[in-house]
Structure formats: C-alpha cells, structure tokens
N, C-alpha and C. Protein backbone atom coordinates (compact mmCIF):
# COMPACT_ATOMS: atom_id res chain seq x y z
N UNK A 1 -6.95 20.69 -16.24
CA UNK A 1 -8.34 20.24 -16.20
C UNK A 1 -8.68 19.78 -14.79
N UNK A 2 -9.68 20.20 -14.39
CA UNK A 2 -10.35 19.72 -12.93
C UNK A 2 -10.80 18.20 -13.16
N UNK A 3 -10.23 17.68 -11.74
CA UNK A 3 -10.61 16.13 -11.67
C UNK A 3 -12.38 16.08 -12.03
N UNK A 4 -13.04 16.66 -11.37
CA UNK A 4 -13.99 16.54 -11.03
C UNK A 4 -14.73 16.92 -12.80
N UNK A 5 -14.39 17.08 -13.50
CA UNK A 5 -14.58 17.03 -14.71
C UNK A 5 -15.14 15.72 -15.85
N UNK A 6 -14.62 14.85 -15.00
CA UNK A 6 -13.92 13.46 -15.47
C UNK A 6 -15.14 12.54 -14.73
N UNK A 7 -16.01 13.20 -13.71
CA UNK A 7 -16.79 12.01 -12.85
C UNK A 7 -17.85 11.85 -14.13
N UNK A 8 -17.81 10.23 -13.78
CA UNK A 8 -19.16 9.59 -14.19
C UNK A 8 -19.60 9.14 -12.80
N UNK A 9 -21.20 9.60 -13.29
CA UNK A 9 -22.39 9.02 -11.97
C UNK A 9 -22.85 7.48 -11.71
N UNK A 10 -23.44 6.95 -11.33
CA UNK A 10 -24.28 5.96 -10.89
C UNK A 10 -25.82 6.61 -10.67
N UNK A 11 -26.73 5.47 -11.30
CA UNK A 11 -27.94 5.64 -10.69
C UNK A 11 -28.30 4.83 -10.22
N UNK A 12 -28.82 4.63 -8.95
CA UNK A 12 -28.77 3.71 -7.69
C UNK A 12 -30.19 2.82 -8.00
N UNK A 13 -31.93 4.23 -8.58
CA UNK A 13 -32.63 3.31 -8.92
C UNK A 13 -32.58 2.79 -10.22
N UNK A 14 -32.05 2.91 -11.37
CA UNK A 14 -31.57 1.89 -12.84
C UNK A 14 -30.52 1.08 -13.04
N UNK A 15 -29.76 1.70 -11.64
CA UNK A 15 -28.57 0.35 -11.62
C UNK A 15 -27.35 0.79 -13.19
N UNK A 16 -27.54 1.78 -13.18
CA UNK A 16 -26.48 1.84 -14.62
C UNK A 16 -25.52 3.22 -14.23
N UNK A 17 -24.48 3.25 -15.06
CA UNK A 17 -23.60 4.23 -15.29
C UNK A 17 -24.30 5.61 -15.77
N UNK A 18 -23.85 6.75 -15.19
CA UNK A 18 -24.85 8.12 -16.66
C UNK A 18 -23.64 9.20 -16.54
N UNK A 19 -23.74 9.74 -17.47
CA UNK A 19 -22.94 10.73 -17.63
C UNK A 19 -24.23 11.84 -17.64
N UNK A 20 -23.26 13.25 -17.42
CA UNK A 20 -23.85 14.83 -17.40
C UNK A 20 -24.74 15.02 -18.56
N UNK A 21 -24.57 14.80 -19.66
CA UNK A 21 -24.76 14.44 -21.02
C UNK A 21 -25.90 14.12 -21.51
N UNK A 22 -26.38 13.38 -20.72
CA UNK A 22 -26.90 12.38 -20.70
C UNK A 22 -28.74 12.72 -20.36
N UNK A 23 -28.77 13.89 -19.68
CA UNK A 23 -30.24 14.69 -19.08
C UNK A 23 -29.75 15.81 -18.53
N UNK A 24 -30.81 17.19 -19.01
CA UNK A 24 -31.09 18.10 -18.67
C UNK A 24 -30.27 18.61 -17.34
N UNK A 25 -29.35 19.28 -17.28
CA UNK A 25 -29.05 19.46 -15.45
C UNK A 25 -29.82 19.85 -14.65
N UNK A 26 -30.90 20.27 -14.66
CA UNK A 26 -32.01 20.35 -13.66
C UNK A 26 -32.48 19.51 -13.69
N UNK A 27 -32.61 18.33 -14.41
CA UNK A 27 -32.80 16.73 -13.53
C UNK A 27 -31.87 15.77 -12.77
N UNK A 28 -30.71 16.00 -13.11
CA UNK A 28 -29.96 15.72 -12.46
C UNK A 28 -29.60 15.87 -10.77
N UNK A 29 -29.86 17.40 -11.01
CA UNK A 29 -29.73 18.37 -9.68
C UNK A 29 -30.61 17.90 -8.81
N UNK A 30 -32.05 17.20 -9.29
CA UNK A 30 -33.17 17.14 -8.19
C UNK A 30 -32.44 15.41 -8.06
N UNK A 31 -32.09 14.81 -8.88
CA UNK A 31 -31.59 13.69 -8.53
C UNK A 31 -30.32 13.37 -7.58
N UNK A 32 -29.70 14.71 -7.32
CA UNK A 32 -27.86 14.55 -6.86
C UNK A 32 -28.00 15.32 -5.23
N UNK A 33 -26.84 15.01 -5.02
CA UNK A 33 -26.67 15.81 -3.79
C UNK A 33 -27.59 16.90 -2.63
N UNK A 34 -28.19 16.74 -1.51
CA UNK A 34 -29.29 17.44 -0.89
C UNK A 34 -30.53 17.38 -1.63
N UNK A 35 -30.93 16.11 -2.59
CA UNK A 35 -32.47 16.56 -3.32
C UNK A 35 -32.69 14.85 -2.76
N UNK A 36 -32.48 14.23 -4.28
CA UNK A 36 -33.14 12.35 -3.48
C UNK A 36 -31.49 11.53 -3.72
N UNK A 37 -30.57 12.13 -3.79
CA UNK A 37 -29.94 11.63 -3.97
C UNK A 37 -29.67 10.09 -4.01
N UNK A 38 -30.10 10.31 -5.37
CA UNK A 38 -30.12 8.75 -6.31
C UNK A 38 -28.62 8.20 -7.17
N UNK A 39 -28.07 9.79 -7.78
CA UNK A 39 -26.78 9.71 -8.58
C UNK A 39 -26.15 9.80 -7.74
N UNK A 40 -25.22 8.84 -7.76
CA UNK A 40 -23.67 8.76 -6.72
C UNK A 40 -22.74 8.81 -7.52
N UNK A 41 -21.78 9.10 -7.14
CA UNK A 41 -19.97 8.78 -7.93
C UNK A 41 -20.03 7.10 -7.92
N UNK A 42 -20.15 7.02 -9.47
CA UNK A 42 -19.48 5.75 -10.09
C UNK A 42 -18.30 4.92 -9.34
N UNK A 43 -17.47 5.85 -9.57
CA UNK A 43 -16.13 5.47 -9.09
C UNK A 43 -16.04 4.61 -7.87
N UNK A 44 -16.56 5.55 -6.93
CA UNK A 44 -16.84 5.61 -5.34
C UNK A 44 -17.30 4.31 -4.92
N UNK A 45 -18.66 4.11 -5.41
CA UNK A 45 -19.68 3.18 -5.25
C UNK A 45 -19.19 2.03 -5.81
N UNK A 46 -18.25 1.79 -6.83
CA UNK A 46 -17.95 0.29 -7.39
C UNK A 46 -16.79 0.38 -6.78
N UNK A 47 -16.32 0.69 -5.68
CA UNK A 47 -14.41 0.78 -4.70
C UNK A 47 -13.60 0.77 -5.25
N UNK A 48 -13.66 1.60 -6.23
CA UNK A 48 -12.09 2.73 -7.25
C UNK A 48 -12.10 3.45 -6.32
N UNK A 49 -10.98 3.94 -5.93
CA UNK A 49 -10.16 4.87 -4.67
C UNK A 49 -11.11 5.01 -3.37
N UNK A 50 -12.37 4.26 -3.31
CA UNK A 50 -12.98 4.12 -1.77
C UNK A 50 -13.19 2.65 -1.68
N UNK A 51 -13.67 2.31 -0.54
CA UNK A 51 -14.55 1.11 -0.05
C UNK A 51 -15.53 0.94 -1.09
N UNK A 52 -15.66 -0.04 -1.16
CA UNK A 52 -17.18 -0.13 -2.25
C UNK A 52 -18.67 -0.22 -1.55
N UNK A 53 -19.49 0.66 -2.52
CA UNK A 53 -20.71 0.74 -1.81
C UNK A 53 -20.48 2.02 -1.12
N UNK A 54 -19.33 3.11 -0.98
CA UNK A 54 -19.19 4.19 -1.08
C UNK A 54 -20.17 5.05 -1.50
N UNK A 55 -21.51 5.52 -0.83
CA UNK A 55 -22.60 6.47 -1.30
C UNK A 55 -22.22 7.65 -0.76
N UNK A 56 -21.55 8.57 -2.30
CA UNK A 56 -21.26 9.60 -2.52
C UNK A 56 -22.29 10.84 -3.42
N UNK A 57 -23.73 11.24 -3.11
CA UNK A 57 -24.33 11.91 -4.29
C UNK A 57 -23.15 12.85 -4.67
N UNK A 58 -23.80 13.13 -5.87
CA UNK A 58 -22.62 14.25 -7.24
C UNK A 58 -24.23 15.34 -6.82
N UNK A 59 -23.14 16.52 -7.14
CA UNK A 59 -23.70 17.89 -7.31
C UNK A 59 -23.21 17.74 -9.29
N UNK A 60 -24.64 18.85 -9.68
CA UNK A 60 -24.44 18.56 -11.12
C UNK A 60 -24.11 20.08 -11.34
N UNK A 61 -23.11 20.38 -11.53
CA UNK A 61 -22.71 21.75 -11.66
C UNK A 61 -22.10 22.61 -13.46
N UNK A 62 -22.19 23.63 -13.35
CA UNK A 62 -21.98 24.27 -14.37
C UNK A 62 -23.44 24.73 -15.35
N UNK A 63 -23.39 25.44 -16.62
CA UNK A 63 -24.66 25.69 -16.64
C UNK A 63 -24.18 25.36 -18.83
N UNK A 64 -25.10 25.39 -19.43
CA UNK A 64 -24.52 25.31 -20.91
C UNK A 64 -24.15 26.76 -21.26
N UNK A 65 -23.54 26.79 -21.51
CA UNK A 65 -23.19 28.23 -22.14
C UNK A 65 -22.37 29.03 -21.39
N UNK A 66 -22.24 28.15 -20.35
CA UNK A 66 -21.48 29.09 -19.15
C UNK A 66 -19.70 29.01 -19.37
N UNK A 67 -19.26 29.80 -18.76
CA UNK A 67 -17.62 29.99 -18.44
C UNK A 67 -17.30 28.14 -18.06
N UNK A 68 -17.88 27.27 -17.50
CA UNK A 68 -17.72 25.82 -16.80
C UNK A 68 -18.67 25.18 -17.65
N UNK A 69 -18.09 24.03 -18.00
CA UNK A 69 -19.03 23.50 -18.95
C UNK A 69 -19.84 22.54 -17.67
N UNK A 70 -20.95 21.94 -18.37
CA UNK A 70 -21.73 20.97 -17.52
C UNK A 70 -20.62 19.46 -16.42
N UNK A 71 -21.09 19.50 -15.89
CA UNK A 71 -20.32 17.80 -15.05
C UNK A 71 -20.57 17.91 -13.51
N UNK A 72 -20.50 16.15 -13.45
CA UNK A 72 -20.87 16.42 -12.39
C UNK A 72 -19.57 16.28 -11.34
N UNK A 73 -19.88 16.26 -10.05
CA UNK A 73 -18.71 16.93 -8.51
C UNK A 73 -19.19 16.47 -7.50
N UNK A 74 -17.90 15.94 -6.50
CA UNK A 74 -18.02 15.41 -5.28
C UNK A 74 -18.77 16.91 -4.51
N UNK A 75 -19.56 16.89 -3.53
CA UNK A 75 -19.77 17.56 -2.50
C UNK A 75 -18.13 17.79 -1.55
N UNK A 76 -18.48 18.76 -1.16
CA UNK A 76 -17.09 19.56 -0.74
C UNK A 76 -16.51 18.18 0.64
N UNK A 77 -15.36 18.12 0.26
CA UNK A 77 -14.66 17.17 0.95
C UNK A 77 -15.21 15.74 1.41
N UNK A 78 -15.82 15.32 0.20
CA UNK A 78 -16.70 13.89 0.29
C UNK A 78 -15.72 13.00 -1.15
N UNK A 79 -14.92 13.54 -1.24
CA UNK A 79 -14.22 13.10 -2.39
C UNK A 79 -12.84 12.24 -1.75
N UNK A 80 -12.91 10.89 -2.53
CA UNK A 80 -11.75 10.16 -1.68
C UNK A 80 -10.09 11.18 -1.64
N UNK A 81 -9.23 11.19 -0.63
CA UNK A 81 -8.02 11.95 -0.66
C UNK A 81 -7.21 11.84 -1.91
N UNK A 82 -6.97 12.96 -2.53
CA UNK A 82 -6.06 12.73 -3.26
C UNK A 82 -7.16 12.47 -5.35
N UNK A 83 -8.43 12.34 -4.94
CA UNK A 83 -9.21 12.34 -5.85
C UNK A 83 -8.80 11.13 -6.58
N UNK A 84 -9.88 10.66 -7.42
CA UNK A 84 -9.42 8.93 -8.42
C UNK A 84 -8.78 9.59 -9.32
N UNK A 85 -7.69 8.03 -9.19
CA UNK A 85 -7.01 7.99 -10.46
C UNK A 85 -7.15 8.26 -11.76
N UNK A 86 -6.53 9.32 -12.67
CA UNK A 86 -6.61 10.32 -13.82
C UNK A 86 -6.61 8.49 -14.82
N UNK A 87 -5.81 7.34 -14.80
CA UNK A 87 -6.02 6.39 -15.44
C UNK A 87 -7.61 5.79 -15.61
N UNK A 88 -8.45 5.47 -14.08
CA UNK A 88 -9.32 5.20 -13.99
C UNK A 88 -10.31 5.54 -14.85
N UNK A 89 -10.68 7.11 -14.39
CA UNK A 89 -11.58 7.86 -14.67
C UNK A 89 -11.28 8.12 -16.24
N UNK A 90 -10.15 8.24 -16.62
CA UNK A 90 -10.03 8.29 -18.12
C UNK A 90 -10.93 6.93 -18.99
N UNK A 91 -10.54 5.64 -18.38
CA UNK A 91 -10.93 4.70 -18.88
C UNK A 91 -12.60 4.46 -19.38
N UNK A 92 -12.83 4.68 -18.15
CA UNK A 92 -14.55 4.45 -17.78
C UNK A 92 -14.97 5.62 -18.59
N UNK A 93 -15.00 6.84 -18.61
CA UNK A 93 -15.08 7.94 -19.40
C UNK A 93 -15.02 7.61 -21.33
N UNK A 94 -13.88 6.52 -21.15
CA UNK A 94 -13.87 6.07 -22.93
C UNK A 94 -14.69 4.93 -23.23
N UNK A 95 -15.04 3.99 -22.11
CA UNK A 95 -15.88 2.91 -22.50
C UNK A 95 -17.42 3.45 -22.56
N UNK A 96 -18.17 4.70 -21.63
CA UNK A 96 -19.02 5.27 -21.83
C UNK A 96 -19.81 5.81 -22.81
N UNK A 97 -18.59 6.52 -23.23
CA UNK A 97 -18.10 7.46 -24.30
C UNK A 97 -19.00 6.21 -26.26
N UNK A 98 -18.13 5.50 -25.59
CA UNK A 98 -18.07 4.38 -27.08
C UNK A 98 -19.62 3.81 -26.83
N UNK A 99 -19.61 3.37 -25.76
CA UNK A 99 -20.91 2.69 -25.95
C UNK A 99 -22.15 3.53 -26.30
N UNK A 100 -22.10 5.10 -25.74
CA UNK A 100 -23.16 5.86 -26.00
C UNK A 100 -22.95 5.90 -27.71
N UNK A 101 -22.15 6.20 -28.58
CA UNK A 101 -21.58 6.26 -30.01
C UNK A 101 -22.28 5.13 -30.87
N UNK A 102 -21.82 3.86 -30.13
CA UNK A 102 -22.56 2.66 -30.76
C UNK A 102 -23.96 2.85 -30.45
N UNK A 103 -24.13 2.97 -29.65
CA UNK A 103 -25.90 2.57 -29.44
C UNK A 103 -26.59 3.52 -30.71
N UNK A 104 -25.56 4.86 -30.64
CA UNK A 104 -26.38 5.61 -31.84
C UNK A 104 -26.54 5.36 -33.37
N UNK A 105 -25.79 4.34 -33.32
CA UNK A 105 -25.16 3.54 -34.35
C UNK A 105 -26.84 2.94 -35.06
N UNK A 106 -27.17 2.77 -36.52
CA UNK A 106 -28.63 2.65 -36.96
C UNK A 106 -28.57 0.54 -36.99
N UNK A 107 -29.87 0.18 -36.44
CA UNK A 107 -29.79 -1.36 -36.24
C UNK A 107 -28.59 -1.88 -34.82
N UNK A 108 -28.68 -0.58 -34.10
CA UNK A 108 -27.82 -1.92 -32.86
C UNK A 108 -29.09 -1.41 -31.71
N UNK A 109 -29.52 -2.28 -30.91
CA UNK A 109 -30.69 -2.22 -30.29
C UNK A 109 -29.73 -2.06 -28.75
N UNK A 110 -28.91 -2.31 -28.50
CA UNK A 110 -28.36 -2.92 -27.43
C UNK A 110 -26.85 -2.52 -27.20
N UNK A 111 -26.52 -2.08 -25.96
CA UNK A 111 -24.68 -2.21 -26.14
C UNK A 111 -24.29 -2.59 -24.37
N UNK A 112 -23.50 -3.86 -24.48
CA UNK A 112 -23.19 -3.84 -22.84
C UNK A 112 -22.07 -3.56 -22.86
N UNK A 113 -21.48 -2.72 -21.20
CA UNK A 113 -20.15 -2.58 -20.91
C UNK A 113 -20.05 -4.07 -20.28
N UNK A 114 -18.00 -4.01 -20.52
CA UNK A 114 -17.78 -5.20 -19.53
C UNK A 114 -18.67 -6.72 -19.72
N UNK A 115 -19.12 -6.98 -20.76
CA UNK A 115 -19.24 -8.61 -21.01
C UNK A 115 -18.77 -9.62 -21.27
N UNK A 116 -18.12 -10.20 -20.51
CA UNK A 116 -16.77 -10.98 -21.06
C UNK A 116 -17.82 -12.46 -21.21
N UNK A 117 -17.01 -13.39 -22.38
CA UNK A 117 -17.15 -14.47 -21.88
C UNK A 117 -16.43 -15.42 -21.38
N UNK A 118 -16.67 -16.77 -21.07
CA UNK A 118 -15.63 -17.43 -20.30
C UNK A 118 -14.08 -17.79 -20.98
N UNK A 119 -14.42 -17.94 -22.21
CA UNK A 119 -12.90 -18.26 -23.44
C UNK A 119 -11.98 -16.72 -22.66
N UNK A 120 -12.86 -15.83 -22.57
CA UNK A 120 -12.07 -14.32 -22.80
C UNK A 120 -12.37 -13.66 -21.48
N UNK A 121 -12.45 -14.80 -20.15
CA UNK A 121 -12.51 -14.08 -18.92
C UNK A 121 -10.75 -13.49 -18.35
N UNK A 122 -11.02 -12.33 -18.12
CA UNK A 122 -9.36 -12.06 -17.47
C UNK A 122 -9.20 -13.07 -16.34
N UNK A 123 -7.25 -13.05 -16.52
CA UNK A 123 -6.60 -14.15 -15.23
C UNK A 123 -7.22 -13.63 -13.72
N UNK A 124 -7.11 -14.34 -12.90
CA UNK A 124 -7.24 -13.62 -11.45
C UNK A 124 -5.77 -13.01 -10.96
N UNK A 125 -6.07 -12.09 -10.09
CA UNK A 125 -5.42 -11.20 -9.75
C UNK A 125 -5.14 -10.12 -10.81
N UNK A 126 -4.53 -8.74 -10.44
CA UNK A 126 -4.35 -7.65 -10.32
C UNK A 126 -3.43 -8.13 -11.96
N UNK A 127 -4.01 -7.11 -13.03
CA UNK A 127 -3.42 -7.46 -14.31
C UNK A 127 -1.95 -6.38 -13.91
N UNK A 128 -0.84 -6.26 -14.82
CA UNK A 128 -0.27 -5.91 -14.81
C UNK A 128 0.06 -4.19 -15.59
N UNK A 129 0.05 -3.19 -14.99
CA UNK A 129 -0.01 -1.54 -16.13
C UNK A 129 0.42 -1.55 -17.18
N UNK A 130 -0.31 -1.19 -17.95
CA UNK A 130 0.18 -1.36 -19.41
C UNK A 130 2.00 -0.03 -19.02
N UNK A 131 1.74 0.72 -18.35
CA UNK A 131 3.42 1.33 -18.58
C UNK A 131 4.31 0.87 -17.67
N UNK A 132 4.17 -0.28 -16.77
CA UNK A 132 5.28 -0.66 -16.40
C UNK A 132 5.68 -2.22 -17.38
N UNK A 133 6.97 -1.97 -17.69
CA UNK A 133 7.61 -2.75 -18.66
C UNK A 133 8.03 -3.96 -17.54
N UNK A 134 7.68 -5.50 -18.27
CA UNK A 134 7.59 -6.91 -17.80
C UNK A 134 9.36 -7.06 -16.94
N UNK A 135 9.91 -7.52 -15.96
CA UNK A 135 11.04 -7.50 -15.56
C UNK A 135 12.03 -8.07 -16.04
N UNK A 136 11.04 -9.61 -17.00
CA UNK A 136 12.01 -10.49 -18.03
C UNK A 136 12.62 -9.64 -19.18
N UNK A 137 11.52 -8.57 -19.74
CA UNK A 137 12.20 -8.18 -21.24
C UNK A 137 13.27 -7.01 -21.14
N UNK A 138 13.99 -7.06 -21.51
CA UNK A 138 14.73 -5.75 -21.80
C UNK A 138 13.99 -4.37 -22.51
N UNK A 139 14.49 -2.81 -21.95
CA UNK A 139 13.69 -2.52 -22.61
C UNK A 139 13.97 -2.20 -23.78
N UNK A 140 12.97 -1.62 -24.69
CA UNK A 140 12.65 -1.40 -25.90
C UNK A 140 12.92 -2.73 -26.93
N UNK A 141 12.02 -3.71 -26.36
CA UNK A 141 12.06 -4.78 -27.11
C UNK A 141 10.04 -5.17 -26.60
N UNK A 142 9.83 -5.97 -27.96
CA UNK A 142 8.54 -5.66 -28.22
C UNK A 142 7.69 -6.87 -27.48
C-alpha cells in the first residue's frame, strides 16, 4: 500500500481535520496544491515527522472508479524523508474514521477528537510504545 494513501488533510480556513471522503475531488483539487491551497498535510502541519506549522498543500489524486482509488498526496518531494510514520498515520486515520461513524450515529449532534479532561489528562513527557515491553517485567508476563 502507498504511504500516501493513508494522508489525512487539514483545512487551514475551518481549522479541522478532512479526509478524501469527505467532498467531491474536484473540490478538493481547487482547494489543494497550485489552486488556493487551503488543504495541507495534517500530519505535517501539527509536527508529526516535520516542524510544526509545516504548510504542505495535498494534491487530491485518483478518480472513483479508477485503477487508484481517491486520496490525497504530498506534491513531488515536499513529503518529510522517509514519509510519516505507518503507526501515526494509522492512528489518526482510526480516530477520523470513528468519529465520522459516530456523528452518523441518529441523536449525537456533536463528536470531538482528542478531549481529555483534567482527571484523564496524559502524564508529561513522551508515553511509552505500546510494543516495546516495560524493562522491569519479564517477558510474557501481563
């Protein structure tokens, strides 16, 4: 599977996350890359594998029905080295994913990503990968 498969956008004037999915690709297209470039790489712009504030427009490529399904793509070598992390982009891709699901959901008016409250704010600093195993436990102990 192509990385570039996996991008979720930014829209710079609504301030929110969008997926391909999400509108027509000929609105997109006038929105992305060489038009007003408004949609940037998500990723990019919140400093997952770049600097943050990284303004990257996405080209919205592929067509429905075509050999390539719809998604959107870095412009040719505007993509951080080595492309974001397959963890990352998986993630953000499933919280998207869910929240678009719920919203369709009948009586929910509303769905936020990422709302923590203070009881349930994460520790500071860098949490630990869920696949690297703790140094105290032995492994295969729970």
């Amino acid at each position: 599977m192509q990385d570039d498969l996996l991008v979720v956008g930014f829209d710079l004037e609504t301030r929110t996350e969008v997926h391909i999915g999400d509108r027509p690709l000929e609105q997109w297209r006038t929105l992305g890359y060489g038009r007003r470039e408004t949609v940037v790489c998500f990723y990019c712009w919140h400093g997952i594998d770049a600097p943050a504030a990284t303004k990257v427009p996405l080209l919205a490529r592929g067509r429905i029905g075509g050999l390539v399904r719809p998604h959107f793509a870095h412009p040719a070598n505007m993509a951080p080295p080595g492309g974001h992390s397959q963890e990352t982009v998986w993630h953000i891709n499933a919280k998207h994913r869910l929240a678009r699901w719920a919203g369709s959901l009948p009586n929910v008016t509303r769905v936020r990503l990422e709302q923590w409250t203070e009881a349930a704010r994460p520790p500071c600093g860098r949490p630990r990968r869920p696949h690297q195993r703790s140094p105290s436990r032995p492994r295969g102990s729970a």
